[in-house]
Protein backbone atom coordinates (compact mmCIF):
# COMPACT_ATOMS: atom_id res chain seq x y z
CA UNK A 1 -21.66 30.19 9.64
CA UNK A 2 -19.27 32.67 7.56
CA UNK A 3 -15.51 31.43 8.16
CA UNK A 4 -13.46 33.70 10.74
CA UNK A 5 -10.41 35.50 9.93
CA UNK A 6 -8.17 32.76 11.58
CA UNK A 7 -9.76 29.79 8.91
CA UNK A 8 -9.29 32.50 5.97
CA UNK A 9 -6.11 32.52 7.31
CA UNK A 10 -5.50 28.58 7.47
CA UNK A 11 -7.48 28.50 4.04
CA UNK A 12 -5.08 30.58 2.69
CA UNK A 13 -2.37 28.44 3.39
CA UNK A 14 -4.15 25.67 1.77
CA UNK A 15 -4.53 26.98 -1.07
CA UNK A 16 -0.44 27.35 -1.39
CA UNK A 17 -0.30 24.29 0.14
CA UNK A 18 -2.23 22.53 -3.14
CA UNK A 19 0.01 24.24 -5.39
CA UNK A 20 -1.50 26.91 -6.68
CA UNK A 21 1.01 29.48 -6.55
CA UNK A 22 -0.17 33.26 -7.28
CA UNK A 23 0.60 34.98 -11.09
CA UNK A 24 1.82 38.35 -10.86
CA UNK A 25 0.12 40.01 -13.69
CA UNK A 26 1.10 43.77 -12.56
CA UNK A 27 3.16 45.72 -9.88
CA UNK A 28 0.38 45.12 -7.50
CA UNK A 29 -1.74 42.50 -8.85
CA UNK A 30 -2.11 39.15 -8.76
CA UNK A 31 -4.12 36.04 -10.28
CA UNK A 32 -5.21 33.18 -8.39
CA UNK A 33 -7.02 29.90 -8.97
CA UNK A 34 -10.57 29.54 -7.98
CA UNK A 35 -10.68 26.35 -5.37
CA UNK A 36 -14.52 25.67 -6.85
CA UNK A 37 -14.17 26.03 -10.02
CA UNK A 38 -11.48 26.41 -13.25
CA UNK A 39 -11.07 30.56 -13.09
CA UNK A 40 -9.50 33.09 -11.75
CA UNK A 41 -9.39 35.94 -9.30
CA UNK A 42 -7.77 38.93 -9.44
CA UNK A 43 -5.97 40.41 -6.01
CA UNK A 44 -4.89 44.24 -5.54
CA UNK A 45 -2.54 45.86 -3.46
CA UNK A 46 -3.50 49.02 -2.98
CA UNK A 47 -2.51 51.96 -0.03
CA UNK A 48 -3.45 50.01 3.53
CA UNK A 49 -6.13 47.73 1.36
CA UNK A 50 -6.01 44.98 0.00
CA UNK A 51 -9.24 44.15 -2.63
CA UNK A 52 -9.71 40.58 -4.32
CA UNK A 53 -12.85 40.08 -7.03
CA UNK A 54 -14.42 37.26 -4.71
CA UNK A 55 -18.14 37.41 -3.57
CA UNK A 56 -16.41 37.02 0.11
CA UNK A 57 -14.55 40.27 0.00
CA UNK A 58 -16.63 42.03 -2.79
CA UNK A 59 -19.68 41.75 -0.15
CA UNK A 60 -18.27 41.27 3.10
CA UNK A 61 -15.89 43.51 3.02
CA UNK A 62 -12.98 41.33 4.31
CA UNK A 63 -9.64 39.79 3.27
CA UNK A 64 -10.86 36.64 1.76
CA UNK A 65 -8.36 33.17 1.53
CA UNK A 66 -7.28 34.33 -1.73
CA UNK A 67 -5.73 37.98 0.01
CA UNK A 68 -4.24 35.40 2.81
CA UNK A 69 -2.48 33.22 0.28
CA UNK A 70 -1.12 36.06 -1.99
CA UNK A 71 0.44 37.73 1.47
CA UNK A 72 1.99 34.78 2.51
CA UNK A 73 3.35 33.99 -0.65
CA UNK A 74 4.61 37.79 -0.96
CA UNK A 75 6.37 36.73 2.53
CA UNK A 76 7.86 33.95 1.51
CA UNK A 77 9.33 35.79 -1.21
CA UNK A 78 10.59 38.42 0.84
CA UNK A 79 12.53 36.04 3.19
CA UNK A 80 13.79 34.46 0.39
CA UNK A 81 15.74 37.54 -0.94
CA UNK A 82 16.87 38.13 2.53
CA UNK A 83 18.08 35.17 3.66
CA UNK A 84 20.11 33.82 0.39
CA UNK A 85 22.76 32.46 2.39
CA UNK A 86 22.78 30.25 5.83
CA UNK A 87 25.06 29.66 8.93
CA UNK A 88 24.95 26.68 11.37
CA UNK A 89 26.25 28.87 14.08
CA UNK A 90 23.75 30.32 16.62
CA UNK A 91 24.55 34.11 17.95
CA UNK A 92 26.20 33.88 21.53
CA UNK A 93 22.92 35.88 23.90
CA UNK A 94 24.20 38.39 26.11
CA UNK A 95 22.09 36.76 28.62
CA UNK A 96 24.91 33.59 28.72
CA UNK A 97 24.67 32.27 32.49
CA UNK A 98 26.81 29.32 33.71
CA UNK A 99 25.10 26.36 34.01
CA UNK A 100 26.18 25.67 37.58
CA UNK A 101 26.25 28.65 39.77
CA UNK A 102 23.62 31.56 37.20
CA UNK A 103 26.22 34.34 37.20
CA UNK A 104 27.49 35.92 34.79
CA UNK A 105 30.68 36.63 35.06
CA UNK A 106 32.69 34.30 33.01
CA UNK A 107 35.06 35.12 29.98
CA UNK A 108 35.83 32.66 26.47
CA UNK A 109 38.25 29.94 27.15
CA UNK A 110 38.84 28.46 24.18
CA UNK A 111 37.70 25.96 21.47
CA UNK A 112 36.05 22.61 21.56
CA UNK A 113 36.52 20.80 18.11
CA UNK A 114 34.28 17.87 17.45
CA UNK A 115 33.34 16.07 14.24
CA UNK A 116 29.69 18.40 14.40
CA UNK A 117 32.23 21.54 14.67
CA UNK A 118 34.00 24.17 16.85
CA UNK A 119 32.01 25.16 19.99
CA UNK A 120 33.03 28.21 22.33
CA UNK A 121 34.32 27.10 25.70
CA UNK A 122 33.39 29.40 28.42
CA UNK A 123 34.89 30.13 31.72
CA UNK A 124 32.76 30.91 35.03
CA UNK A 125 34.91 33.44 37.11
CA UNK A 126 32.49 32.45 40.35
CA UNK A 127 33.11 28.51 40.39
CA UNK A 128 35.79 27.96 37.78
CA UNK A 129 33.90 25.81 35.95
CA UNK A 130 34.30 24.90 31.91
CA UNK A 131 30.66 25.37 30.34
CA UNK A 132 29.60 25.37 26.38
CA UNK A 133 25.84 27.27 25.25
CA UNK A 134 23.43 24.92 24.36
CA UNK A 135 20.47 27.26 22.49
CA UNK A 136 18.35 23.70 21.78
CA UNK A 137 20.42 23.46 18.14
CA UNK A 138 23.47 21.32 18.82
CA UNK A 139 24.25 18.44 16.83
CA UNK A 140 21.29 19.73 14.39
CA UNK A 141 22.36 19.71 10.54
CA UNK A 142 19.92 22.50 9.29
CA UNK A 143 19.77 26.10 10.19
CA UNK A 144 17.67 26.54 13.46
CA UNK A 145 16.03 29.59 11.62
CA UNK A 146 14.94 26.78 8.95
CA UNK A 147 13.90 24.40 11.61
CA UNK A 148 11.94 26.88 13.36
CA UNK A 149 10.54 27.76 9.79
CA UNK A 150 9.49 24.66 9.63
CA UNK A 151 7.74 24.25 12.60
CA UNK A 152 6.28 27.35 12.44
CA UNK A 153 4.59 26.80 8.74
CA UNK A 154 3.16 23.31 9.91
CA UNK A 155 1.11 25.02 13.01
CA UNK A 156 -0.04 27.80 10.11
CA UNK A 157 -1.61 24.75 8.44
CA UNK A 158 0.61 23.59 5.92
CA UNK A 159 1.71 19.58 5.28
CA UNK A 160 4.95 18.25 6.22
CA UNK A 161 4.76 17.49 2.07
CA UNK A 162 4.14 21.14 1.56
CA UNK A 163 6.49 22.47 3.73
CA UNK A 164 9.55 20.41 2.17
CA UNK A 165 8.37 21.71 -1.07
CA UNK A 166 8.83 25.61 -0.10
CA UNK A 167 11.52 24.91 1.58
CA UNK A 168 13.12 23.63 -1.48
CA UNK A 169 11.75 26.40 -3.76
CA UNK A 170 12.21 29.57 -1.82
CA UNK A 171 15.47 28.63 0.48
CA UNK A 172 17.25 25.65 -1.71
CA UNK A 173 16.90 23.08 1.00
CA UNK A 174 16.57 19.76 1.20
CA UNK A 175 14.73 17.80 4.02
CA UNK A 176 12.73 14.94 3.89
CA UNK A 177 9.52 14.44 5.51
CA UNK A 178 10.82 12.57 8.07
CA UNK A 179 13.16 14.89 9.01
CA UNK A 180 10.50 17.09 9.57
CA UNK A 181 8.70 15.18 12.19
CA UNK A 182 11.78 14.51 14.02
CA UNK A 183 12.00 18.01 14.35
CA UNK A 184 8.69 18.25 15.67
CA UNK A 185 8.96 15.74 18.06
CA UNK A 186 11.81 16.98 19.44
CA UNK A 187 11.08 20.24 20.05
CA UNK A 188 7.60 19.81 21.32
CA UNK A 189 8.85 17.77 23.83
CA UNK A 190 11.26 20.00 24.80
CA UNK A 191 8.67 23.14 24.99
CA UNK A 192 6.40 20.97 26.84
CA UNK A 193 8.31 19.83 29.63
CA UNK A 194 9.51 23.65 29.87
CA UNK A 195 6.11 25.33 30.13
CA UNK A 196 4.59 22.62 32.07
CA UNK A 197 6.74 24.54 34.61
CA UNK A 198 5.18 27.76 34.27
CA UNK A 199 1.74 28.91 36.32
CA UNK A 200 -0.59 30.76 34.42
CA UNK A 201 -2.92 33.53 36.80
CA UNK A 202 -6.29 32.14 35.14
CA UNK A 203 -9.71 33.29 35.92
CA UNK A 204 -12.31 31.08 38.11
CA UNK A 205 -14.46 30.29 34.95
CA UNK A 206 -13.33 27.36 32.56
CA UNK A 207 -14.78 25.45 29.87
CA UNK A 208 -14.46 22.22 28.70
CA UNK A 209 -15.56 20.74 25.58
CA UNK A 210 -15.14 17.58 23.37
CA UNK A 211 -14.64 17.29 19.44
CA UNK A 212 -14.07 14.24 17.34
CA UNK A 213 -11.03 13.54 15.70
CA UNK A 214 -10.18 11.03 12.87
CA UNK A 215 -6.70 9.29 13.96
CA UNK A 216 -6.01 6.60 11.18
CA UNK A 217 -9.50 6.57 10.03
CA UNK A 218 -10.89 5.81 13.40
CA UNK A 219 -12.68 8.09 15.77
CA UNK A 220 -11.21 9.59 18.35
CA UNK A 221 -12.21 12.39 20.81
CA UNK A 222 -9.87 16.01 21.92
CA UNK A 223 -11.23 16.81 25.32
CA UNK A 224 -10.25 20.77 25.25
CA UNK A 225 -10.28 22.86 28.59
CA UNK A 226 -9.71 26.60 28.39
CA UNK A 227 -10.14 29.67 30.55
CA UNK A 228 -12.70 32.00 29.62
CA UNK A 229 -10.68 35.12 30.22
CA UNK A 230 -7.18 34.59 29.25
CA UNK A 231 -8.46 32.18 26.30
CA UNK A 232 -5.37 30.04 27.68
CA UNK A 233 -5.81 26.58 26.70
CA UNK A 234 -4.94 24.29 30.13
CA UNK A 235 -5.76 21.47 29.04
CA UNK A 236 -5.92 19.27 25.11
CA UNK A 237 -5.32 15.49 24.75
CA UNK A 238 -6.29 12.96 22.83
CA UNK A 239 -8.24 10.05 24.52
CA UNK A 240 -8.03 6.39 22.28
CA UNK A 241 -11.15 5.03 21.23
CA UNK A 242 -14.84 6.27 20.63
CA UNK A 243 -15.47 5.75 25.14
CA UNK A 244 -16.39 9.13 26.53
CA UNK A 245 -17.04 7.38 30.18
CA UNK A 246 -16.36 9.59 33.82
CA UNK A 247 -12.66 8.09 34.00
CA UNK A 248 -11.50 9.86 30.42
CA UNK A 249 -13.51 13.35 31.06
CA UNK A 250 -11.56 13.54 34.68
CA UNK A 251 -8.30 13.05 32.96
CA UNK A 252 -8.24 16.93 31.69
CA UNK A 253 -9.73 18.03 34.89
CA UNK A 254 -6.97 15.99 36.81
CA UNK A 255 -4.01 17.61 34.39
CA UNK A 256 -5.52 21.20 35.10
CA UNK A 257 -5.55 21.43 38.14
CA UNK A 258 -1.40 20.31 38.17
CA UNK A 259 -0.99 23.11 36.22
CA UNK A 260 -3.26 25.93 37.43
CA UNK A 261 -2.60 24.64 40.71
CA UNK A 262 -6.04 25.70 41.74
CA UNK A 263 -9.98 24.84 40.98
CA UNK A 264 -12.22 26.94 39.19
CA UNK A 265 -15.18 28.68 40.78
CA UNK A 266 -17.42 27.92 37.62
CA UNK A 267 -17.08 25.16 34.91
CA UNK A 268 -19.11 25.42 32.03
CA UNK A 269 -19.85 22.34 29.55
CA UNK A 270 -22.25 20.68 27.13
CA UNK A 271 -24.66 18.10 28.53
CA UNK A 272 -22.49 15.09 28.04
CA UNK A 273 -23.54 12.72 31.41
CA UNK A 274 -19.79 12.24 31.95
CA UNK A 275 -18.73 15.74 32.82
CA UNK A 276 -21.38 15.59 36.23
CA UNK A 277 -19.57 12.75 37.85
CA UNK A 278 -16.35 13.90 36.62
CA UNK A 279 -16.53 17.57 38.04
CA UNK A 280 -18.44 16.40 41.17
CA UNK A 281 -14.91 13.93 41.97
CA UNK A 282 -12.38 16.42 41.18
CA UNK A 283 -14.24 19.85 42.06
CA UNK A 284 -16.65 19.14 44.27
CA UNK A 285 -15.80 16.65 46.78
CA UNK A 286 -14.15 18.77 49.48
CA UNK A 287 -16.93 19.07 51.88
CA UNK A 288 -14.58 20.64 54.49
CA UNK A 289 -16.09 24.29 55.72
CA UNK A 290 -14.97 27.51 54.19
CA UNK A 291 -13.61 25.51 50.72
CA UNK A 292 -16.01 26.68 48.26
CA UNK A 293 -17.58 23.97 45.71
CA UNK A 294 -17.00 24.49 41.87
CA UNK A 295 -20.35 25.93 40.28
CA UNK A 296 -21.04 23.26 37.49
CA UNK A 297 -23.39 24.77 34.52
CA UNK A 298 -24.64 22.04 31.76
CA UNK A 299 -26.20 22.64 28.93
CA UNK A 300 -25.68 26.09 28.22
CA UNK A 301 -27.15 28.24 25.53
CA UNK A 302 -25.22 30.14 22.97
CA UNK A 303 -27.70 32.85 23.15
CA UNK A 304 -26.61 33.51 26.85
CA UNK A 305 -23.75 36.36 26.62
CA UNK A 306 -22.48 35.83 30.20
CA UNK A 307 -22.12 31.87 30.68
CA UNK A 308 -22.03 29.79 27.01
CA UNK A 309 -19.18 27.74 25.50
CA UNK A 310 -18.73 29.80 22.37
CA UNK A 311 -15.13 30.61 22.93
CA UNK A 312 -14.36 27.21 23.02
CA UNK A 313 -16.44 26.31 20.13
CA UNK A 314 -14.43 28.32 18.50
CA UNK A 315 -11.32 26.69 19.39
CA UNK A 316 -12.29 23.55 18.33
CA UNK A 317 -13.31 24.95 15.13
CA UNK A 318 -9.89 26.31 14.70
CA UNK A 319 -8.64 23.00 15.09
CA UNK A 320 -11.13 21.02 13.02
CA UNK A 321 -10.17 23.32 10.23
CA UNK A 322 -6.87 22.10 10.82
CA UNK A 323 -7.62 18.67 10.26
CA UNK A 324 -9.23 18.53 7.61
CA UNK A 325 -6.11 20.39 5.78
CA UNK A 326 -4.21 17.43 7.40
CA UNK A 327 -6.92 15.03 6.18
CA UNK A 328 -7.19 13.45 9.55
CA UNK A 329 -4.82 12.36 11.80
CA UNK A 330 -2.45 9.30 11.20
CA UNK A 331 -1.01 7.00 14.63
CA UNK A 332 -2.31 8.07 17.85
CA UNK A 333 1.41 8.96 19.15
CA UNK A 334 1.92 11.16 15.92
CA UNK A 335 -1.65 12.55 16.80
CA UNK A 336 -1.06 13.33 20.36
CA UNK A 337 2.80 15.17 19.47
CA UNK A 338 0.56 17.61 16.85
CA UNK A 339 -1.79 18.14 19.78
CA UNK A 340 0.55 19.22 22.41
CA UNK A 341 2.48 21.54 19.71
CA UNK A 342 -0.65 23.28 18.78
CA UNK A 343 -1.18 23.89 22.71
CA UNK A 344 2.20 25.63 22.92
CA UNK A 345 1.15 27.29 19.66
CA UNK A 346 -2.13 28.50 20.77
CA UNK A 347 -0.87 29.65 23.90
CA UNK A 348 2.59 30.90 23.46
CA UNK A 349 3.23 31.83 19.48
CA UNK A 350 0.02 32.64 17.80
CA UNK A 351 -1.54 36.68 18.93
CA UNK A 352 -4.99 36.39 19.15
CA UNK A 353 -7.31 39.41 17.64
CA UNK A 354 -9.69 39.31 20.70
CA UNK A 355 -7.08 39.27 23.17
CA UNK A 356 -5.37 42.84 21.29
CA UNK A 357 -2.61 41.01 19.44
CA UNK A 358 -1.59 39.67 22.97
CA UNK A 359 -0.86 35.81 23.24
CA UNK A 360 -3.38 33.71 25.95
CA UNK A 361 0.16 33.22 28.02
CA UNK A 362 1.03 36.81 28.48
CA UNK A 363 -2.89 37.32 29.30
CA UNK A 364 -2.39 34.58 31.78
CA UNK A 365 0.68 36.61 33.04
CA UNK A 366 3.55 34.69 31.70
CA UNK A 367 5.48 36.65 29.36
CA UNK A 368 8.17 35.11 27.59
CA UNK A 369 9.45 38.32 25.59
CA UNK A 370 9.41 35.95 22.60
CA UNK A 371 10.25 38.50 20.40
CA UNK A 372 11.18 37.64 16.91
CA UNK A 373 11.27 34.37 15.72
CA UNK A 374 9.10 32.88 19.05
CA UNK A 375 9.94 29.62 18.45
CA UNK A 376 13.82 29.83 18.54
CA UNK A 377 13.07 32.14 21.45
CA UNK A 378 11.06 29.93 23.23
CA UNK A 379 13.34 26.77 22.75
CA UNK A 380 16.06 28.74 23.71
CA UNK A 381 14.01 29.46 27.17
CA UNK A 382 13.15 25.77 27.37
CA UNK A 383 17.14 24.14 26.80
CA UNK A 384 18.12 27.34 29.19
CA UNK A 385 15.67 25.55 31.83
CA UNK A 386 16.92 22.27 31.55
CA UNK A 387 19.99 22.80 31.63
């Protein structure tokens, strides 16, 4: 099977991500190691095209890993030159509410000074009550548009290794390794328990699908559940140990319909034994009149255009790629933080190609207007929540 344009993507990345940085050899072109052997390619620029001297893009016709990595190093660059300088302070919204009573009307009441800095104290006109902004940043020693750099890059594919290493090179900061999986684990959580929240209008046909995972050199299995329509991924954790018995395949079931708030009129899966038991408890056992019973299909055929799994297949290929640029998986907490922040990815950041540059949320009806840099968007949404 010829790689998609998401793994050139992700391949792309990789290649950055080993070191091998492109060689500008003209105003438009560029050489780049060979990842099978010791030459070289050559990569044009040219008006709307971009050409590399590859076999995949010389006879597919297509922008090949090499095209991928040469853009986003060109990108990197780019930022580089416009962001030369930093500030810890976040931009006050326009869309400031008080924290109490949602209006509006308040007006700047001074300064809170702290040993992290000055804050702006606002006033609330409606209840008279003292409030500060809290955008998801505060206390936070980096730039949020580096953390959210950061963040971003690692979903792309890159290492928490790599990631320190450009963010040394192109923006002259420091951070550890660490420091970057606090910063994942801290805002994942805080995503999650936002858009757990948030109803998506899904279709009636699912699909559910396993994949095994290395965590720490063991097996483990990523029990995926999507809808067919939206491509919106309900459903992705991380069950410990090789068992795939009836009590682990209901556990995605259970968590989908919590957030769907609803069953699906037809579940599609491979023939694992599990998934009958597991759909018959949590679909099928209503036997009350007028509640329709979910329409279980096993054992589907790619060749069928209508009802097959290939949409999720290609999910899980999308992730598999991803591992193996992480070289599996280390502790199963560590494992199951990356899995729930490439959920929020796949659903809220990343525009798909199939779905018209659209995201599965906004598909699914919830739109964000994460405009921008999503992910300081979307935290913002999620500490504006909680608050």
């Amino acid at each position: 099977m010829y790689p998609t344009t998401e793994n050139r993507k992700i391949r792309g990345y990789s290649i950055l991500a080993k070191g091998d940085d492109p060689i500008q050899i003209g105003e438009n072109k560029y050489k780049i190691p060979s990842q099978s052997d010791n030459g070289y390619y050559i990569v044009t620029k040219g008006y709307k095209v971009w050409n590399c001297t590859c076999p995949d893009c010389r006879y597919r016709k297509v922008e090949c890993k090499h095209i991928n990595a040469v853009k986003f190093w060109l990108k990197l660059k780019d930022k580089l030159k416009e962001e030369t300088t930093f500030t810890t302070d976040i931009q006050v919204s326009n869309e400031i509410k008080c924290p109490y009573c949602s209006s509006t009307n308040f007006v700047k009441d001074g300064m809170r000074k702290n040993k992290h800095g000055d804050k702006q104290i606002y006033r609330c006109k409606e209840c008279g009550k003292k409030f500060s902004v809290e955008e998801g940043f505060k206390y936070m020693k980096n730039d949020p548009k580096i953390i959210t750099l950061a963040l971003d890059l690692y979903f792309k594919g890159l290492s928490q290794n790599t990631i320190t290493e450009h963010l040394k090179q192109f923006y002259d900061v420091k951070v550890s390794q660490p420091t970057i999986h606090r910063w994942m684990a801290k805002y994942i959580k805080l995503i999650s328990d936002y858009v757990r929240t948030l109803t998506p209008d899904v279709s009636g046909m699912w699909a559910v699908d396993e994949m095994a995972l290395k965590c720490k050199g063991e097996e483990n299995w990523l029990w995926n559940l999507m809808d067919t329509e939206s491509r919106f991924l309900i459903s992705s954790m991380i069950s410990e140990g090789k068992t795939r018995d009836v009590k682990t395949a209901r556990r995605p079931f259970r968590e989908a319909k919590k957030i769907t708030k609803k069953k699906p009129d037809v579940l599609i899966s491979d023939g694992l034994p599990a998934y009958k038991k597991a759909v018959k408890k949590e679909f099928q056992a209503n036997k009350n009149y007028g509640i329709s019973r979910t329409l279980h299909i096993r054992e589907i055929a790619i060749t069928n255009e209508e009802r097959n799994n290939n949409k999720i297949e290609r999910l899980n290929g999308t992730v598999r790629h991803r591992n193996k640029t992480q070289r599996g998986l280390k502790e199963l907490p560590q494992s199951r933080i990356f899995i729930e922040g490439f959920k929020n990815y796949y659903n809220f950041i990343r525009p798909h190609q199939a779905l018209n540059g659209k995201t599965p949320a906004e598909i699914a009806g919830i739109n964000l207007n994460l405009d921008g840099n999503k992910w300081m968007n979307i935290i913002k949404e999620s500490v504006e929540h909680d608050q």
